[in-house]
PDB file of N, CA and C in Angstrom:
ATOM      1  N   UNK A   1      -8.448  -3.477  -6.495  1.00  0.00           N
ATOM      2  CA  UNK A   1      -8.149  -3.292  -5.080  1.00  0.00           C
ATOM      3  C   UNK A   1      -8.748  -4.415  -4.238  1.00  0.00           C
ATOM      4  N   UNK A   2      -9.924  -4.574  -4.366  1.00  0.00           N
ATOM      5  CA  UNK A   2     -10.792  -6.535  -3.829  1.00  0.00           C
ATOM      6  C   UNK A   2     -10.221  -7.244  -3.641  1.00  0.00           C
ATOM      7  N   UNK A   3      -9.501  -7.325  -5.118  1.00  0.00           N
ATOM      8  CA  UNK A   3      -8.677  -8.922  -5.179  1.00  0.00           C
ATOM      9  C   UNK A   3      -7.375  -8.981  -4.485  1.00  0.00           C
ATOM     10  N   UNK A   4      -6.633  -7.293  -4.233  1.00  0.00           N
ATOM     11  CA  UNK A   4      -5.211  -6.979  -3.745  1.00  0.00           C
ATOM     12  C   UNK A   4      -5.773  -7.298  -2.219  1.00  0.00           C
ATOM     13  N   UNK A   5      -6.549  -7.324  -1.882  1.00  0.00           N
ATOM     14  CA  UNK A   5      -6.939  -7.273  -0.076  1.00  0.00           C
ATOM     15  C   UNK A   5      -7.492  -8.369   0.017  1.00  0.00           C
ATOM     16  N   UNK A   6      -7.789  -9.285  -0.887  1.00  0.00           N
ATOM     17  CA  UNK A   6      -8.400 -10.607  -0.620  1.00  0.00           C
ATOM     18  C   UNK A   6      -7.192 -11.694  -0.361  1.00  0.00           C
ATOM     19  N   UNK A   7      -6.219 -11.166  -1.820  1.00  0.00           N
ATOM     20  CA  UNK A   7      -4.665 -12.083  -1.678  1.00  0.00           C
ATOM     21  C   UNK A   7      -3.895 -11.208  -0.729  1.00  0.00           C
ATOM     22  N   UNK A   8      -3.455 -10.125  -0.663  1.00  0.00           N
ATOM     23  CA  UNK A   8      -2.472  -9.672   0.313  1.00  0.00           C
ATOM     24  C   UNK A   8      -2.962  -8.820   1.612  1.00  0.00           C
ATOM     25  N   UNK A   9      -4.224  -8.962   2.165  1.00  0.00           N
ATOM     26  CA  UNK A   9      -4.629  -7.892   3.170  1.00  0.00           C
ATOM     27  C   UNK A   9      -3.714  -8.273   4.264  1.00  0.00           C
ATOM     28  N   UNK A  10      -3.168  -9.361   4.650  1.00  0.00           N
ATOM     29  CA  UNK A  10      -2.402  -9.168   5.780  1.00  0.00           C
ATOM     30  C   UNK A  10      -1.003  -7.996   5.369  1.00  0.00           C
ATOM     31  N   UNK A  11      -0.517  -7.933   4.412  1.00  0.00           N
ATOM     32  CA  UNK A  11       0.214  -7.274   5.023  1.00  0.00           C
ATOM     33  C   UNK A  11       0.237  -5.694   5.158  1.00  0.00           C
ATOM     34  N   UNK A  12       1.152  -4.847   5.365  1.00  0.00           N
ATOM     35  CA  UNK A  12       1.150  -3.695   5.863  1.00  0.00           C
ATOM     36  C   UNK A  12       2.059  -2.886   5.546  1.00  0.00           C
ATOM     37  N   UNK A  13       2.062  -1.694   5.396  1.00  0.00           N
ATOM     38  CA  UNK A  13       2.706  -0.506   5.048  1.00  0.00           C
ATOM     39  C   UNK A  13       2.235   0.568   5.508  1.00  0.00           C
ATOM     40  N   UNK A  14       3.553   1.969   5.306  1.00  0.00           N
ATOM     41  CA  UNK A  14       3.515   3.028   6.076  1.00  0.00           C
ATOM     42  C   UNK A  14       2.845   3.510   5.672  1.00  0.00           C
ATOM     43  N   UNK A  15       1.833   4.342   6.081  1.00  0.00           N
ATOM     44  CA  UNK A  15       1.053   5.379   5.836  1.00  0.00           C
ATOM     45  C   UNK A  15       0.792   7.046   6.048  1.00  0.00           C
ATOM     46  N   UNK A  16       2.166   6.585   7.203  1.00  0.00           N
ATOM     47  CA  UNK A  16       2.400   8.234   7.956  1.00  0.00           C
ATOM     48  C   UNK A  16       3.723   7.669   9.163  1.00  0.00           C
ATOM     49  N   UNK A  17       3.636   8.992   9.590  1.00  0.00           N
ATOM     50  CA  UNK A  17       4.682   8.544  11.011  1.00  0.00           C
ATOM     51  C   UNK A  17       3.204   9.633  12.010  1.00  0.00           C
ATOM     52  N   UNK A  18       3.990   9.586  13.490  1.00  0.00           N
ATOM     53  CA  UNK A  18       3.154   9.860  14.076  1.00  0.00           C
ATOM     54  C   UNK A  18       3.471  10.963  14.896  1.00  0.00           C
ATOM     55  N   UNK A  19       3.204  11.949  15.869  1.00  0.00           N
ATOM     56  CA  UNK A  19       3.355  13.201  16.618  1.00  0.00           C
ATOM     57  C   UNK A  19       5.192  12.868  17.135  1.00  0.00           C
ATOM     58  N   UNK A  20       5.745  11.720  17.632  1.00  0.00           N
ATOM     59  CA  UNK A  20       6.496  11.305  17.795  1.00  0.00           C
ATOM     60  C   UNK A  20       7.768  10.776  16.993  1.00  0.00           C
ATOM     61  N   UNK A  21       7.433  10.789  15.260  1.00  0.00           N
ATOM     62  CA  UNK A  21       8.102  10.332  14.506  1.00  0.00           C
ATOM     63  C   UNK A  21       7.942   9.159  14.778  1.00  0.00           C
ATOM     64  N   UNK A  22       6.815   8.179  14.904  1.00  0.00           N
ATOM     65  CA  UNK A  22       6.899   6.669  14.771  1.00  0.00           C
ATOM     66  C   UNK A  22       6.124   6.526  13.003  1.00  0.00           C
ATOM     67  N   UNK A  23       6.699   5.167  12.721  1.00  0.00           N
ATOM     68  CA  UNK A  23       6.015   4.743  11.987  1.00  0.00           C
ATOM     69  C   UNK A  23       4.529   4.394  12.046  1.00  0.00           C
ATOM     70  N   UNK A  24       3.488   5.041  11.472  1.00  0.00           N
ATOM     71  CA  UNK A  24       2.312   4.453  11.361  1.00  0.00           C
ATOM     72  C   UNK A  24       1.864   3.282   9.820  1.00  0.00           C
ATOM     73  N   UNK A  25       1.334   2.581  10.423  1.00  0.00           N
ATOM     74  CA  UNK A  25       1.145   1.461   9.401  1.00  0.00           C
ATOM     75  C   UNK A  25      -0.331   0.629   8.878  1.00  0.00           C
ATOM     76  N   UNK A  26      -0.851   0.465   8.270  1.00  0.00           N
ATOM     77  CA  UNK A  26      -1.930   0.037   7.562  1.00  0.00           C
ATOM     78  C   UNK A  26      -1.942  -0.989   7.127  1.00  0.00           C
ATOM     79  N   UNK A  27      -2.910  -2.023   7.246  1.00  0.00           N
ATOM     80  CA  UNK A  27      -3.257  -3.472   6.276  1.00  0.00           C
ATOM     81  C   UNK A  27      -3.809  -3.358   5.182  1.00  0.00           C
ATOM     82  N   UNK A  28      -3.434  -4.066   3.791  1.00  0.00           N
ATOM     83  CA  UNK A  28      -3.754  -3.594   2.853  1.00  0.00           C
ATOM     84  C   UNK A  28      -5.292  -3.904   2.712  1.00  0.00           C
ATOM     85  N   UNK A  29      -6.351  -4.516   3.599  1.00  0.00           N
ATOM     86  CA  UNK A  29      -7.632  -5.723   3.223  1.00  0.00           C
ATOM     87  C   UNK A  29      -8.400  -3.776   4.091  1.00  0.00           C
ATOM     88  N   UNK A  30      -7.979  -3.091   5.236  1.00  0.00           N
ATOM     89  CA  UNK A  30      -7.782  -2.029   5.823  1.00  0.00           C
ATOM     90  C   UNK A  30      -7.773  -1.083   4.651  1.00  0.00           C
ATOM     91  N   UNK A  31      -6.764  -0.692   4.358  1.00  0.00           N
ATOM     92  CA  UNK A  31      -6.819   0.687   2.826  1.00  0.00           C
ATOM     93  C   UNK A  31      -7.586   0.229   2.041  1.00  0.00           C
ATOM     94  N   UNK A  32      -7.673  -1.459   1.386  1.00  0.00           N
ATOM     95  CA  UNK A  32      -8.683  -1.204   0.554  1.00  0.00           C
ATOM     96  C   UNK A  32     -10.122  -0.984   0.800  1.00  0.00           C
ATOM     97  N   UNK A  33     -10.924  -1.293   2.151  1.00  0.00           N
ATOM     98  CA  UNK A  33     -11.815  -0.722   2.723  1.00  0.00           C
ATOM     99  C   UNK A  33     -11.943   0.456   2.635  1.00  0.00           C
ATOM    100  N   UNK A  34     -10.682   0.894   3.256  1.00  0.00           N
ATOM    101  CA  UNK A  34     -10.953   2.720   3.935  1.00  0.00           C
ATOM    102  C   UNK A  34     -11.244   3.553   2.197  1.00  0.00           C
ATOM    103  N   UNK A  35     -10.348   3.112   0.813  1.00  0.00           N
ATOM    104  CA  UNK A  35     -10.821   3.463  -0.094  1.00  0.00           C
ATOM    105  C   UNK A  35     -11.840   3.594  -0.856  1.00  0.00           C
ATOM    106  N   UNK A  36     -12.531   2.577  -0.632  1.00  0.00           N
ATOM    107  CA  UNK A  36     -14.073   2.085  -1.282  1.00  0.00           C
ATOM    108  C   UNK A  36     -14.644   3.057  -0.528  1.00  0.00           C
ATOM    109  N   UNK A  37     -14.687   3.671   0.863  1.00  0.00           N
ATOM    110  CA  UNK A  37     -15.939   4.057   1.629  1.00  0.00           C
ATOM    111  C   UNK A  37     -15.507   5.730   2.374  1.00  0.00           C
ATOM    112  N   UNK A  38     -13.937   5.835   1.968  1.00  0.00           N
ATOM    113  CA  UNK A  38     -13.749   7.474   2.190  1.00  0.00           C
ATOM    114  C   UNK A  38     -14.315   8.128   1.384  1.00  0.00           C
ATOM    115  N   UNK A  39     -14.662   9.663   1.928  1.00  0.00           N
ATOM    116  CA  UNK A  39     -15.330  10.496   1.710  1.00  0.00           C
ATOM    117  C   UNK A  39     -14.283  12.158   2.231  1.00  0.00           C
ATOM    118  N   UNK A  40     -13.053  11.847   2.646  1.00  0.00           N
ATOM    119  CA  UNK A  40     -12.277  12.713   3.606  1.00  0.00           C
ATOM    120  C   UNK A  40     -11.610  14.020   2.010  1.00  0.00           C
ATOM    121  N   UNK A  41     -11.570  15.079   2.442  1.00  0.00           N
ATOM    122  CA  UNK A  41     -10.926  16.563   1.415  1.00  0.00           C
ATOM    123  C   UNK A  41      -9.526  15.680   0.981  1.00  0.00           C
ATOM    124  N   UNK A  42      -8.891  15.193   2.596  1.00  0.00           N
ATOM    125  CA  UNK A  42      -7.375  14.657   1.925  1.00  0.00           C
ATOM    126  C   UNK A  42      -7.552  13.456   2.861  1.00  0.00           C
ATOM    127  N   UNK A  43      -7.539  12.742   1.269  1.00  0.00           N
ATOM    128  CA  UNK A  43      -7.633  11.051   1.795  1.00  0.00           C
ATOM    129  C   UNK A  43      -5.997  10.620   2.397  1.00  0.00           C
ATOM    130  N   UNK A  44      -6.265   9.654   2.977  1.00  0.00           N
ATOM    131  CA  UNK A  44      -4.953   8.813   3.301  1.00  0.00           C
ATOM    132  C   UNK A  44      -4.601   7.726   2.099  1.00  0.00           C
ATOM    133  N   UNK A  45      -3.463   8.063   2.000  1.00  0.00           N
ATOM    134  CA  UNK A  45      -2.261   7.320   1.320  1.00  0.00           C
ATOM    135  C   UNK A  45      -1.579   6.520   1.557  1.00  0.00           C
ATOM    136  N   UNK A  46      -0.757   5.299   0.676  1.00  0.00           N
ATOM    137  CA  UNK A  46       0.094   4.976   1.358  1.00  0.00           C
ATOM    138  C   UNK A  46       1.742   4.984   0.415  1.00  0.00           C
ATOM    139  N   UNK A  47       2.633   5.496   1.181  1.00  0.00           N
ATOM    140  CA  UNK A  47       3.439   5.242   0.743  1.00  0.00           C
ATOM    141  C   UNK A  47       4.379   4.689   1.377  1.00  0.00           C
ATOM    142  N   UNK A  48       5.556   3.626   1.010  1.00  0.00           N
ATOM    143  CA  UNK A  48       6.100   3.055   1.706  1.00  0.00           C
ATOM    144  C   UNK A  48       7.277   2.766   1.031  1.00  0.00           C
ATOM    145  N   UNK A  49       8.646   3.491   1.284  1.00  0.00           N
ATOM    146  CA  UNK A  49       9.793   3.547   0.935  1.00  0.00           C
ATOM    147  C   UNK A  49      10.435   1.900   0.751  1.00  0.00           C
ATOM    148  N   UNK A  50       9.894   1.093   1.396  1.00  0.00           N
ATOM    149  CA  UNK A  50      10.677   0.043   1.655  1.00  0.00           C
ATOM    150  C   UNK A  50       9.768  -1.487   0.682  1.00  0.00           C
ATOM    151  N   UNK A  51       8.681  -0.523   0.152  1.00  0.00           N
ATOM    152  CA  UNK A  51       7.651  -1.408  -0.836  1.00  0.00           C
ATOM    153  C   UNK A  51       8.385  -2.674  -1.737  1.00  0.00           C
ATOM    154  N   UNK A  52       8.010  -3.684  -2.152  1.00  0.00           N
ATOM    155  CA  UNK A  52       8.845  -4.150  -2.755  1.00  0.00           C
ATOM    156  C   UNK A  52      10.774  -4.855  -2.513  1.00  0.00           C
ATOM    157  N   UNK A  53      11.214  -4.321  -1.283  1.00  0.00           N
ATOM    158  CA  UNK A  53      12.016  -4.386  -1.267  1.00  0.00           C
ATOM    159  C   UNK A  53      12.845  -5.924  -1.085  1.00  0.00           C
ATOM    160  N   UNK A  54      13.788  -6.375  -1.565  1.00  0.00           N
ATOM    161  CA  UNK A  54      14.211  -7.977  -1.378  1.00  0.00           C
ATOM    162  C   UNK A  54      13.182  -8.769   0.251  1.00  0.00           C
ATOM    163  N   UNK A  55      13.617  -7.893   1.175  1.00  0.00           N
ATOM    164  CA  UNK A  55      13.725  -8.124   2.405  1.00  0.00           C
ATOM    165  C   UNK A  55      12.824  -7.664   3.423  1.00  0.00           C
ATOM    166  N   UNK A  56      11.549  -7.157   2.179  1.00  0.00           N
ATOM    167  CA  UNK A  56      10.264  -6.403   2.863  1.00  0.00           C
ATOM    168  C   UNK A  56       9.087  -7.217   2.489  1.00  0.00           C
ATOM    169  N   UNK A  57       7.772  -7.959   3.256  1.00  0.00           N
ATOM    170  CA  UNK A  57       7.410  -8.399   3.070  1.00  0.00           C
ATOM    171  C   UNK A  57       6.405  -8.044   1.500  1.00  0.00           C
ATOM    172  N   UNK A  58       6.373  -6.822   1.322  1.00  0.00           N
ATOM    173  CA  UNK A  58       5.591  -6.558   0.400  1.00  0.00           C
ATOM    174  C   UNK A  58       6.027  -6.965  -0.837  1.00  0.00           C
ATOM    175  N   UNK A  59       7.118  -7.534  -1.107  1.00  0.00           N
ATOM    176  CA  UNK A  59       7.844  -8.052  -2.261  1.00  0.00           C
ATOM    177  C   UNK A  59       7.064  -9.156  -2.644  1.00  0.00           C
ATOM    178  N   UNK A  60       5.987  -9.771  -2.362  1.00  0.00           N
ATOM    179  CA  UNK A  60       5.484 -11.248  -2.231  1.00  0.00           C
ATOM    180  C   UNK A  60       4.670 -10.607  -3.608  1.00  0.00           C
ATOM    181  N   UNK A  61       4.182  -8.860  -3.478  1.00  0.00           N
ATOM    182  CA  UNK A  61       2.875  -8.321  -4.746  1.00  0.00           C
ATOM    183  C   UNK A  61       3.255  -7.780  -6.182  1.00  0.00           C
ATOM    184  N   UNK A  62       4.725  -7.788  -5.819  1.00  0.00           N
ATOM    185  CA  UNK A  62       5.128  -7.615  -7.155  1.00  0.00           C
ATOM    186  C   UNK A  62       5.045  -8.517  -8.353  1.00  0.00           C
ATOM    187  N   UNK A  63       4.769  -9.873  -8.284  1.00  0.00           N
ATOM    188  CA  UNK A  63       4.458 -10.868  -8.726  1.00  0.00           C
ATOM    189  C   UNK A  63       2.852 -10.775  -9.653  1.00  0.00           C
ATOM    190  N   UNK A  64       1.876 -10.317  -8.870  1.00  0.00           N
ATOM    191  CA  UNK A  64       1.042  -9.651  -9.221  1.00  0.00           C
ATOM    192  C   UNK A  64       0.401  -7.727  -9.662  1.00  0.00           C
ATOM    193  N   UNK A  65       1.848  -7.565  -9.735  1.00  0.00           N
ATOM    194  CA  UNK A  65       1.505  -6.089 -10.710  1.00  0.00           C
ATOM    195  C   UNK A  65       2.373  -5.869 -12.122  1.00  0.00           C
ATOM    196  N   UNK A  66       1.822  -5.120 -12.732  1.00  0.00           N
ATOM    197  CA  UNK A  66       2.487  -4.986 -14.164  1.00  0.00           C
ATOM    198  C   UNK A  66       2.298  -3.476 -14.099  1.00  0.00           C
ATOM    199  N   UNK A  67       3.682  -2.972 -14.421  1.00  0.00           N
ATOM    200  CA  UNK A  67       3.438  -1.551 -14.827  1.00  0.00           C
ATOM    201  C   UNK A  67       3.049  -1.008 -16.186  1.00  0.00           C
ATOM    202  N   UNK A  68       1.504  -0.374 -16.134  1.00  0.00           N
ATOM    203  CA  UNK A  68       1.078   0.025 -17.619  1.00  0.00           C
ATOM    204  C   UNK A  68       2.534   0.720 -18.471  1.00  0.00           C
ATOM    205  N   UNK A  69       1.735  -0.160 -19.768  1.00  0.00           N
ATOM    206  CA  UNK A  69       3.415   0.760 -20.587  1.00  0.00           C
ATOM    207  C   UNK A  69       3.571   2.463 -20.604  1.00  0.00           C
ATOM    208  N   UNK A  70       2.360   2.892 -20.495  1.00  0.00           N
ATOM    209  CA  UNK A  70       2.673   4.624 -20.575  1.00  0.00           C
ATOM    210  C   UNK A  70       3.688   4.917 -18.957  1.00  0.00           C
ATOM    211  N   UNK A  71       3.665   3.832 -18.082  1.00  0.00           N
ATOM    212  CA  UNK A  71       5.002   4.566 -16.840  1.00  0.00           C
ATOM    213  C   UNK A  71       5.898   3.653 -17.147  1.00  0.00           C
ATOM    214  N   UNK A  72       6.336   2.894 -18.248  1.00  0.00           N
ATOM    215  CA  UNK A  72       7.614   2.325 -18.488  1.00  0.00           C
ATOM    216  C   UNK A  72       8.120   3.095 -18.657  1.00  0.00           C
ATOM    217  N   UNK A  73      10.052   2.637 -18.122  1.00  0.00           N
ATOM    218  CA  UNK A  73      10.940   3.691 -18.577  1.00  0.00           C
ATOM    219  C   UNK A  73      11.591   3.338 -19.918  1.00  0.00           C
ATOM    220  N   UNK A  74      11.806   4.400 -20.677  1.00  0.00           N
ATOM    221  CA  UNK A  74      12.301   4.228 -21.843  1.00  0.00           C
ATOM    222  C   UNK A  74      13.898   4.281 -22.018  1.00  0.00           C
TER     223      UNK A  74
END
């Protein structure tokens, strides 16, 4: 997570929407902080439908992940 917020903390993803249905959003250099040092019953997450996507900036980290073989699909 260090090294994911050292190379990619600028960018950002959803983490929630808000009382309004807005998107709420997080820096990844941000989650990986808030992870190291939460202590919360239900931590915050992130998930982000649009992760990876051609045309989403987060596509830049796929470069740097490998999916362990036990979640390959067979």
């Amino acid at each position: 997570m260090e090294w994911f917020a050292k190379r990619h903390g600028r960018l950002r993803f959803k983490c929630g929407d808000d009382a309004d249905g807005n998107r709420v959003e997080i820096d990844m250099a941000t989650f990986q902080h808030y992870c190291a040092t939460q202590q919360d019953d239900v931590p915050l997450y992130v998930f982000d439908e649009d992760f990876g996507a051609d045309d989403h900036p987060t596509n830049e980290m796929l470069d740097d992940f490998v999916v362990p073989p036990y979640f390959e699909e067979v």
